[in-house]
PDB file of N, CA and C in Angstrom:
ATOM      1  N   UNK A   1     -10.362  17.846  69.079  1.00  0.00           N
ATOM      2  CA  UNK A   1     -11.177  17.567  70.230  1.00  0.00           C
ATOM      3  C   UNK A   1     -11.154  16.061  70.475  1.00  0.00           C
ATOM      4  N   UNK A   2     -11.279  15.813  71.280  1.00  0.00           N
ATOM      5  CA  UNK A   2     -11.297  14.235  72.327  1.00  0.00           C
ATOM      6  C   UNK A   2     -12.340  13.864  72.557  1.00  0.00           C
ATOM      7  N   UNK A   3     -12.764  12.674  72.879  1.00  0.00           N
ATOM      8  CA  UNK A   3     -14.480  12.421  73.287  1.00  0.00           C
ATOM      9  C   UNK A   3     -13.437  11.713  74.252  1.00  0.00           C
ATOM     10  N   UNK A   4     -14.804  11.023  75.419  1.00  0.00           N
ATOM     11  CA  UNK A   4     -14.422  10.444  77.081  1.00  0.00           C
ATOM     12  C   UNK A   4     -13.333   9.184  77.037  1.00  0.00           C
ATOM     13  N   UNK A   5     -13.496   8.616  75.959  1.00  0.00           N
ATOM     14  CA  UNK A   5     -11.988   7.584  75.600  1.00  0.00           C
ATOM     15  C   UNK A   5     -10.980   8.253  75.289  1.00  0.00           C
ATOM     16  N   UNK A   6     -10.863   9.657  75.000  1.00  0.00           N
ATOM     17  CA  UNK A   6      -9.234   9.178  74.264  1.00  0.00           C
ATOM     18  C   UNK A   6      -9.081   9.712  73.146  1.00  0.00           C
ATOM     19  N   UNK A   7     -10.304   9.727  72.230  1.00  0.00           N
ATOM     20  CA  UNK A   7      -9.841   9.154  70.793  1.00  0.00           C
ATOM     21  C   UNK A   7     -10.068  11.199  70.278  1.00  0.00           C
ATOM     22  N   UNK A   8      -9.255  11.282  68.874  1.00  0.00           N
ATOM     23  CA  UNK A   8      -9.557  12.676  68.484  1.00  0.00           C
ATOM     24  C   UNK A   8     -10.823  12.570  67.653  1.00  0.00           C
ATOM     25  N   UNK A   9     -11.896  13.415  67.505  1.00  0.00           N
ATOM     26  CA  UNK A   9     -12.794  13.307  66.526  1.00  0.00           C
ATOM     27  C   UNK A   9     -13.175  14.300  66.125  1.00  0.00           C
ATOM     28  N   UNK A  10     -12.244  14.859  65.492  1.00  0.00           N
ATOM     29  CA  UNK A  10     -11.873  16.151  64.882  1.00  0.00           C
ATOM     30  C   UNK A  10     -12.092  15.626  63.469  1.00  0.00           C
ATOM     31  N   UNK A  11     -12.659  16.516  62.493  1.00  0.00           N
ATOM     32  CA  UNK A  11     -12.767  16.113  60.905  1.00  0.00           C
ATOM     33  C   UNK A  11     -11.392  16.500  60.430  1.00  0.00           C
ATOM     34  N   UNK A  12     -10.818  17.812  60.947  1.00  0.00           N
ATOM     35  CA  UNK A  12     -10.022  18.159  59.676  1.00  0.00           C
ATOM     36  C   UNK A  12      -8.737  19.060  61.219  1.00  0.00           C
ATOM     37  N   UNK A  13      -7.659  18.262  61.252  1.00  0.00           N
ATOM     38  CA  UNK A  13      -6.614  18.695  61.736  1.00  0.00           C
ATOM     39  C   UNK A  13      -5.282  19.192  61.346  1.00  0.00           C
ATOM     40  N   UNK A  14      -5.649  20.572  61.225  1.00  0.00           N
ATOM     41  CA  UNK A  14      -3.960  21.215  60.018  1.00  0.00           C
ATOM     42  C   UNK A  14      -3.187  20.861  60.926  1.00  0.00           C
ATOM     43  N   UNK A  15      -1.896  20.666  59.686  1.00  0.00           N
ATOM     44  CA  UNK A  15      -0.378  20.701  60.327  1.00  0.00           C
ATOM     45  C   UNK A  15       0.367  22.007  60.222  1.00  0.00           C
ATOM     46  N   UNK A  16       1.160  21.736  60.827  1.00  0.00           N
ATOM     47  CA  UNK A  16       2.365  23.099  61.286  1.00  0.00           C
ATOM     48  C   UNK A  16       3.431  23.118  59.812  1.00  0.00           C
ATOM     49  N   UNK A  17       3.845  23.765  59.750  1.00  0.00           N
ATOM     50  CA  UNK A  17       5.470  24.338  58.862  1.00  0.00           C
ATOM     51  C   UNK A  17       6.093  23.696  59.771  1.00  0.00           C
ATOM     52  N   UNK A  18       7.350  22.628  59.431  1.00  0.00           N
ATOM     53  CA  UNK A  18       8.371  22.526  59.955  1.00  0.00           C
ATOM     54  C   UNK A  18       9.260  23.145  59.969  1.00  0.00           C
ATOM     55  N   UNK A  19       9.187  24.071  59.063  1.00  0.00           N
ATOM     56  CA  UNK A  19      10.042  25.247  59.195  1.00  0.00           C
ATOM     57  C   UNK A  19       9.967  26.917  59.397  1.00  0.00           C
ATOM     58  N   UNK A  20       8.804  27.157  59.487  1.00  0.00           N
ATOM     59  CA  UNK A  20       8.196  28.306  60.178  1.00  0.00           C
ATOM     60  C   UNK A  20       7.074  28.504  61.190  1.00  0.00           C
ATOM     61  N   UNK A  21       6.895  26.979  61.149  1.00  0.00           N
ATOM     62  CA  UNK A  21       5.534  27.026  62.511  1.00  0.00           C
ATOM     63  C   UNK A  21       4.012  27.792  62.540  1.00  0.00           C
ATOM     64  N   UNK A  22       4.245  27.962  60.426  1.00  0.00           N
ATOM     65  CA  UNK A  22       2.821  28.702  60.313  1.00  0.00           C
ATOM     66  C   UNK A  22       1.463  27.345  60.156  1.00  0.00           C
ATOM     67  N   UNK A  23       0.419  27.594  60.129  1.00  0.00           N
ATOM     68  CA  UNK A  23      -0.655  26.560  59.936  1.00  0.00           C
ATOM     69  C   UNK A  23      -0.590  25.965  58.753  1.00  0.00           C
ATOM     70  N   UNK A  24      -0.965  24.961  58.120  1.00  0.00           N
ATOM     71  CA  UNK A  24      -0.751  24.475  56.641  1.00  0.00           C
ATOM     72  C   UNK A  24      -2.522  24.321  56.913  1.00  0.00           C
ATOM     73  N   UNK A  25      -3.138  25.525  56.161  1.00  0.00           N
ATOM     74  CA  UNK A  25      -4.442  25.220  55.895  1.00  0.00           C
ATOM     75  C   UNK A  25      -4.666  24.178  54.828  1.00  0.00           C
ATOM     76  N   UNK A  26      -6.108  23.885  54.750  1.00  0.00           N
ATOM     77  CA  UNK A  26      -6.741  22.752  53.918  1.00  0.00           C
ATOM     78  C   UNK A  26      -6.818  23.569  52.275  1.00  0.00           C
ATOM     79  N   UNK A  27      -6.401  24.935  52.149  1.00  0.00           N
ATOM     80  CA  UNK A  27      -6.333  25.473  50.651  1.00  0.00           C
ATOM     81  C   UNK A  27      -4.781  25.479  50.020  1.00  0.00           C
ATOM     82  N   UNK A  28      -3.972  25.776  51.101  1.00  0.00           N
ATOM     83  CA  UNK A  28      -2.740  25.451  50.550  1.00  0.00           C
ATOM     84  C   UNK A  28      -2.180  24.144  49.581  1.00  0.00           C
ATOM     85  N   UNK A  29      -2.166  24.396  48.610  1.00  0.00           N
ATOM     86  CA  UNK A  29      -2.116  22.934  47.989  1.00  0.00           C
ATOM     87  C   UNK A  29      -0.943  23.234  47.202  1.00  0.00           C
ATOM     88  N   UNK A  30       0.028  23.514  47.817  1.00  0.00           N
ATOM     89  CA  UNK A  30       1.515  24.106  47.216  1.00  0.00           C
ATOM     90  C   UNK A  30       2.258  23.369  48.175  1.00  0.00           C
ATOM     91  N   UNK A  31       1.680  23.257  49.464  1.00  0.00           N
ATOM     92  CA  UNK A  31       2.258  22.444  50.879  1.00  0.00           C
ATOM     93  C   UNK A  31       2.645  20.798  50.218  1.00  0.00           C
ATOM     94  N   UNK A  32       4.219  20.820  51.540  1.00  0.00           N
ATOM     95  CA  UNK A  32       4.314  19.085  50.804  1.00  0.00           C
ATOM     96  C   UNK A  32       4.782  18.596  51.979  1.00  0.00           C
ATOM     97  N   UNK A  33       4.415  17.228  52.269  1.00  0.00           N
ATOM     98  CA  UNK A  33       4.910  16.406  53.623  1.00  0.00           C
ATOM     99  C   UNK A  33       6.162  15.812  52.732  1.00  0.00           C
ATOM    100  N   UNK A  34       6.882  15.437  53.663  1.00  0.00           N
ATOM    101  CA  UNK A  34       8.066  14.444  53.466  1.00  0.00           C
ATOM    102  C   UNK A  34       8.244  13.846  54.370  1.00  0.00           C
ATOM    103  N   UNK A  35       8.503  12.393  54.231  1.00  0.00           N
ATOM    104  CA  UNK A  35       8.864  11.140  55.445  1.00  0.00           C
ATOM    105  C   UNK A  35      10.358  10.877  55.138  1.00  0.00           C
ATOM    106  N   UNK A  36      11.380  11.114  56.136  1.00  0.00           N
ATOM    107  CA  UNK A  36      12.558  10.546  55.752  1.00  0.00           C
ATOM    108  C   UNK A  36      12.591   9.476  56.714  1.00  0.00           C
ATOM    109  N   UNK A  37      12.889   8.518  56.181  1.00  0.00           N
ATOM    110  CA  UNK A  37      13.163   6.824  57.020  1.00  0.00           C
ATOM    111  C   UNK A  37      14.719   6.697  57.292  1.00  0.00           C
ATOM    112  N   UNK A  38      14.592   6.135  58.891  1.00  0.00           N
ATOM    113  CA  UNK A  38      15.695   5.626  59.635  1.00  0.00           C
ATOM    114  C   UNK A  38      15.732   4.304  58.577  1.00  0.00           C
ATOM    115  N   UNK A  39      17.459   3.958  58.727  1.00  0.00           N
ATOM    116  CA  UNK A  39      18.147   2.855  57.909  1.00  0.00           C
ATOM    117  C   UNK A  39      18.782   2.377  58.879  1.00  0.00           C
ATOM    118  N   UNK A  40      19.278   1.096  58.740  1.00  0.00           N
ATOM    119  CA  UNK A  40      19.791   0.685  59.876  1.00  0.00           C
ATOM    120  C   UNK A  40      21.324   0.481  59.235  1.00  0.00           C
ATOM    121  N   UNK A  41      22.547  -0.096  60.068  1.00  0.00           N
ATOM    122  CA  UNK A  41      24.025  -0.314  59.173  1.00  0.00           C
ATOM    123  C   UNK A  41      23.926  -0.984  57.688  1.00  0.00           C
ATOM    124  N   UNK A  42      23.002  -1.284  57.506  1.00  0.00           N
ATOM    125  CA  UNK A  42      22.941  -2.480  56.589  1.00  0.00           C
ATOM    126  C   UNK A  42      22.103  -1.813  55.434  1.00  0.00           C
ATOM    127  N   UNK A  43      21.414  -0.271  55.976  1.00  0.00           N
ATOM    128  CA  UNK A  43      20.742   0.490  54.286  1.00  0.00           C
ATOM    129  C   UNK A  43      19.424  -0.231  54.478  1.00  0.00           C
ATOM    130  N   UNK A  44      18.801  -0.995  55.414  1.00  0.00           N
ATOM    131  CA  UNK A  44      17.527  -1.704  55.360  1.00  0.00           C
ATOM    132  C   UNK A  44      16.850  -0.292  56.208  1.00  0.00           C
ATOM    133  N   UNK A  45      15.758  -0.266  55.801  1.00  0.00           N
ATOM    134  CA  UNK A  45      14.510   1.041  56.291  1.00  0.00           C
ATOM    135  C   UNK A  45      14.348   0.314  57.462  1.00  0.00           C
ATOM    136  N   UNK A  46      14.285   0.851  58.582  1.00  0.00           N
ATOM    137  CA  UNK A  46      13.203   0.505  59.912  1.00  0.00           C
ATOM    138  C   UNK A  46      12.010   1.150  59.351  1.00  0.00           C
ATOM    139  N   UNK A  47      11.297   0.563  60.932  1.00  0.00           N
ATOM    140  CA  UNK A  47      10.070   1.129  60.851  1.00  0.00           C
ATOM    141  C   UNK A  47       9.588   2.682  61.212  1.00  0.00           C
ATOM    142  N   UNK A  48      10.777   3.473  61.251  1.00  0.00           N
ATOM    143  CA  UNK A  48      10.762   4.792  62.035  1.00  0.00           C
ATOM    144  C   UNK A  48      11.318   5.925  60.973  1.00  0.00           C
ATOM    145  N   UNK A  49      10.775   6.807  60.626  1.00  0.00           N
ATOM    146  CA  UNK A  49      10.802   7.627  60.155  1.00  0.00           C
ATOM    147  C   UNK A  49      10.496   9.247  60.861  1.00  0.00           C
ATOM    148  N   UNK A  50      11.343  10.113  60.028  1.00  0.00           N
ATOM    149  CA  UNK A  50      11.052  11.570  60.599  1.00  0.00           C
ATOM    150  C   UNK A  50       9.892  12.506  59.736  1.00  0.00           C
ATOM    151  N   UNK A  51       8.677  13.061  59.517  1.00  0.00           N
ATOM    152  CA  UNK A  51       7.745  13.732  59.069  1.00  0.00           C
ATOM    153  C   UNK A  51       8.201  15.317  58.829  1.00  0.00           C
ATOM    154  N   UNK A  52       8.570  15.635  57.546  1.00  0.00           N
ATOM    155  CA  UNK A  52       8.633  17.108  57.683  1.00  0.00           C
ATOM    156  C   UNK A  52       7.749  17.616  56.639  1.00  0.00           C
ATOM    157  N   UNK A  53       6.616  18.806  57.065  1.00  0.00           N
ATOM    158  CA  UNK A  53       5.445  19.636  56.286  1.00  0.00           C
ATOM    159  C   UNK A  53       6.300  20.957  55.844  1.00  0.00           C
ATOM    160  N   UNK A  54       6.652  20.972  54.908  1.00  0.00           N
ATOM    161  CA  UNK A  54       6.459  22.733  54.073  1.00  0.00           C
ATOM    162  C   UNK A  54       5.242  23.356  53.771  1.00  0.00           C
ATOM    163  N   UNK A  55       5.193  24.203  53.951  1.00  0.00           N
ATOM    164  CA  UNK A  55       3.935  25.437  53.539  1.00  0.00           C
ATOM    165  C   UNK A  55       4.523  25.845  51.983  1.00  0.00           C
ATOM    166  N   UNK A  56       3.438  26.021  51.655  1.00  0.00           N
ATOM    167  CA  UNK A  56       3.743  26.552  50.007  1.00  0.00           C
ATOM    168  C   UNK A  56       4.308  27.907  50.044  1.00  0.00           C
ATOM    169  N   UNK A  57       4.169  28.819  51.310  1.00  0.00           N
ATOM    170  CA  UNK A  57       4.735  29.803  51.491  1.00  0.00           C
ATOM    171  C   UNK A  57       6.145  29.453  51.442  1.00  0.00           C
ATOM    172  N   UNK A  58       7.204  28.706  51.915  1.00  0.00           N
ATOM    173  CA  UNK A  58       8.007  28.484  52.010  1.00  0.00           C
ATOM    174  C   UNK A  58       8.201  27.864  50.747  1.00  0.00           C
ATOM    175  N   UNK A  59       7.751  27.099  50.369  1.00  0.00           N
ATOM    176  CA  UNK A  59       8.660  26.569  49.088  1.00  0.00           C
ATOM    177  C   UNK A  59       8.258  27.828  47.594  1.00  0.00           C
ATOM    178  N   UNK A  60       7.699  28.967  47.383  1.00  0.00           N
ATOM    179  CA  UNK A  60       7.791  30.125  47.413  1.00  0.00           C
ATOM    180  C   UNK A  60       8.420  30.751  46.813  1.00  0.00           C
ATOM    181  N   UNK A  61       8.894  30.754  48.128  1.00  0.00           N
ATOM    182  CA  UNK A  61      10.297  31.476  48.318  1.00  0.00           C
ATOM    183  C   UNK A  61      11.526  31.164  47.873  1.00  0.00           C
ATOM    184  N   UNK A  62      11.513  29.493  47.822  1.00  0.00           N
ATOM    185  CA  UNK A  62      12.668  29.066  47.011  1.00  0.00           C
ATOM    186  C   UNK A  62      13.380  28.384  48.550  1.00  0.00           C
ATOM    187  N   UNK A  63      12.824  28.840  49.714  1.00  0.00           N
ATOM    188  CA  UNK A  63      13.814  28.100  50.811  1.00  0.00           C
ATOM    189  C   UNK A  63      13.326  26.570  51.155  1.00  0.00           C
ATOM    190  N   UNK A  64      12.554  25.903  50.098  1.00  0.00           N
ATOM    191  CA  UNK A  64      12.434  24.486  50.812  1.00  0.00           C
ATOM    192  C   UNK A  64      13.365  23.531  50.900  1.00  0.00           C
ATOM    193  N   UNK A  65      14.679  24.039  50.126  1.00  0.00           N
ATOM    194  CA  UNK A  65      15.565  22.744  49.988  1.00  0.00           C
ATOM    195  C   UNK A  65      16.381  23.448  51.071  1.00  0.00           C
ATOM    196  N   UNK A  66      16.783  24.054  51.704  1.00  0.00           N
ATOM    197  CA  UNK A  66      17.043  25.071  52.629  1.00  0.00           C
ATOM    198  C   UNK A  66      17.009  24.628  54.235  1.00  0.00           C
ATOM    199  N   UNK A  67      15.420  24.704  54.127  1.00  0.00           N
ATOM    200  CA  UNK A  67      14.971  24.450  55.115  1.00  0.00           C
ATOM    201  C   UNK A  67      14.957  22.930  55.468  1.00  0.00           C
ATOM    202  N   UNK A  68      14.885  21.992  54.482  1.00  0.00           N
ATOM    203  CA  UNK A  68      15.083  20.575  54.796  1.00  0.00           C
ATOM    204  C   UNK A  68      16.424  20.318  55.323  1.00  0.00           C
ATOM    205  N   UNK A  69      17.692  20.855  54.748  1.00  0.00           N
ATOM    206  CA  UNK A  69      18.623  20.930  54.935  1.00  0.00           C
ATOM    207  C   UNK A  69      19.138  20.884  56.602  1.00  0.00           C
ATOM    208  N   UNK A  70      18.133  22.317  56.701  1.00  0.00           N
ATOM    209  CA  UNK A  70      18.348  22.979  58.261  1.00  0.00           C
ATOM    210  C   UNK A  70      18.010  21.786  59.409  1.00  0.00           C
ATOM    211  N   UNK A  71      16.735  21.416  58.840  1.00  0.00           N
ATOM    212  CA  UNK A  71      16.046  20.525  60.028  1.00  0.00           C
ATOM    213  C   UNK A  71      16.510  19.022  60.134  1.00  0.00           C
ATOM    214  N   UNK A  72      17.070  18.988  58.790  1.00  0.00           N
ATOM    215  CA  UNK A  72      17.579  17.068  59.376  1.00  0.00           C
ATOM    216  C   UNK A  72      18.738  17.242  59.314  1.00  0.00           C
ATOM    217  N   UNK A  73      19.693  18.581  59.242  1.00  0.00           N
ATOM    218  CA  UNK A  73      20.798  18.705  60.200  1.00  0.00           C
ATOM    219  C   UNK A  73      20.822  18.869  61.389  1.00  0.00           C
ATOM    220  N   UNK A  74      19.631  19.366  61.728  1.00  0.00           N
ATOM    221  CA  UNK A  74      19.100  19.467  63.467  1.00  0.00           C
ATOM    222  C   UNK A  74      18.774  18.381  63.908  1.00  0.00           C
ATOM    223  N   UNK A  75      18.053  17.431  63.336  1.00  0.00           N
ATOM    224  CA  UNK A  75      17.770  15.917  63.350  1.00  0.00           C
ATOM    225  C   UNK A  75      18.856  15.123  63.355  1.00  0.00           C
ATOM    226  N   UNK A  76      20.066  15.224  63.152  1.00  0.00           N
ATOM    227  CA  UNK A  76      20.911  14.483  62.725  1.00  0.00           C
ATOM    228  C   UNK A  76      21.076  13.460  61.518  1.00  0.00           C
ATOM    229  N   UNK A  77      20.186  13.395  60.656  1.00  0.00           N
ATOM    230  CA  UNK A  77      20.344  13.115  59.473  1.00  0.00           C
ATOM    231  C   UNK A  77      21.789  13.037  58.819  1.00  0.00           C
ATOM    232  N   UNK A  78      21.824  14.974  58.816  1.00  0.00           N
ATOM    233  CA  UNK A  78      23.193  15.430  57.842  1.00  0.00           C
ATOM    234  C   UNK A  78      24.223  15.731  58.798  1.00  0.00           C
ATOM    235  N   UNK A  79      25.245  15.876  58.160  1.00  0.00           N
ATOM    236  CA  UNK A  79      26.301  16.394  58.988  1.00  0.00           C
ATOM    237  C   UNK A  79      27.032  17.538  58.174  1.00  0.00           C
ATOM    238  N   UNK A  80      27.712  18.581  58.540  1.00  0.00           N
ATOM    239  CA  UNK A  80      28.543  19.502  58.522  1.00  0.00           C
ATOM    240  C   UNK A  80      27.644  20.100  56.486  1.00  0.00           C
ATOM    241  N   UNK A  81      26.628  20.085  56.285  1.00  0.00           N
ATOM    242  CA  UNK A  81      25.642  20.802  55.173  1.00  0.00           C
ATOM    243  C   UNK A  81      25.042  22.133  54.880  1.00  0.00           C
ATOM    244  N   UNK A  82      24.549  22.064  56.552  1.00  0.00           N
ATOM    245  CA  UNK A  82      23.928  23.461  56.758  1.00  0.00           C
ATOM    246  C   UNK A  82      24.709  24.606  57.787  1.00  0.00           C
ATOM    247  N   UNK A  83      24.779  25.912  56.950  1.00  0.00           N
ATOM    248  CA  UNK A  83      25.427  26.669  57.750  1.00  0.00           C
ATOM    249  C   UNK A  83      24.626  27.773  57.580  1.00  0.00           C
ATOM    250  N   UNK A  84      24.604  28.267  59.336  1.00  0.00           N
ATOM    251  CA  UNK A  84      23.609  29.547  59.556  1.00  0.00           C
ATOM    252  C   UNK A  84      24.593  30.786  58.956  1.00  0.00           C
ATOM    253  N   UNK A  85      24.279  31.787  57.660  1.00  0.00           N
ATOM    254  CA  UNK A  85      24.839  32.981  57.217  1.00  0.00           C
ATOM    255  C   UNK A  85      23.980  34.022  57.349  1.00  0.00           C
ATOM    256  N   UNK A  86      23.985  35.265  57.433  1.00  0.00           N
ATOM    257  CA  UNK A  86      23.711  36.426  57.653  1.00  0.00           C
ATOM    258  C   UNK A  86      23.712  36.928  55.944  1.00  0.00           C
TER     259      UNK A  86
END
């Protein structure tokens, strides 16, 4: 929620699965954020980084290295890593 400025003043705002788009409640404590940081030619960190949340459901399962895979090959991170199989 918002008050008349702007600002959120919400106590407690879950995040999403980056890889299934389920809620990461405040009991899940299996859930893990990861920040991967932009580098520039030179291997120096900018100030910009990409945020990815797993649900403990997902790491679980065993698909969190999986799913990281998937999404910062979608990100462009990786190249030629992840392949969609049946």
């Amino acid at each position: 929620m918002e008050n008349e400025k702007g600002q959120i003043v919400d106590l407690y705002i879950p995040r999403k699965c980056s890889a299934t788009g389920r809620l990461i409640t405040a009991k899940d404590h299996a859930s893990v954020q990861i920040n991967i940081a932009d580098v520039d030619a030179n291997g120096v960190i900018t100030n910009t980084f990409k945020t990815y949340a797993l649900s403990g459901f997902v790491r679980s399962l065993g698909e969190a290295d999986d799913s990281i895979n998937r999404l910062s090959t979608q990100d462009g991170y990786l190249k030629n890593v992840w392949n969609y199989s049946k």
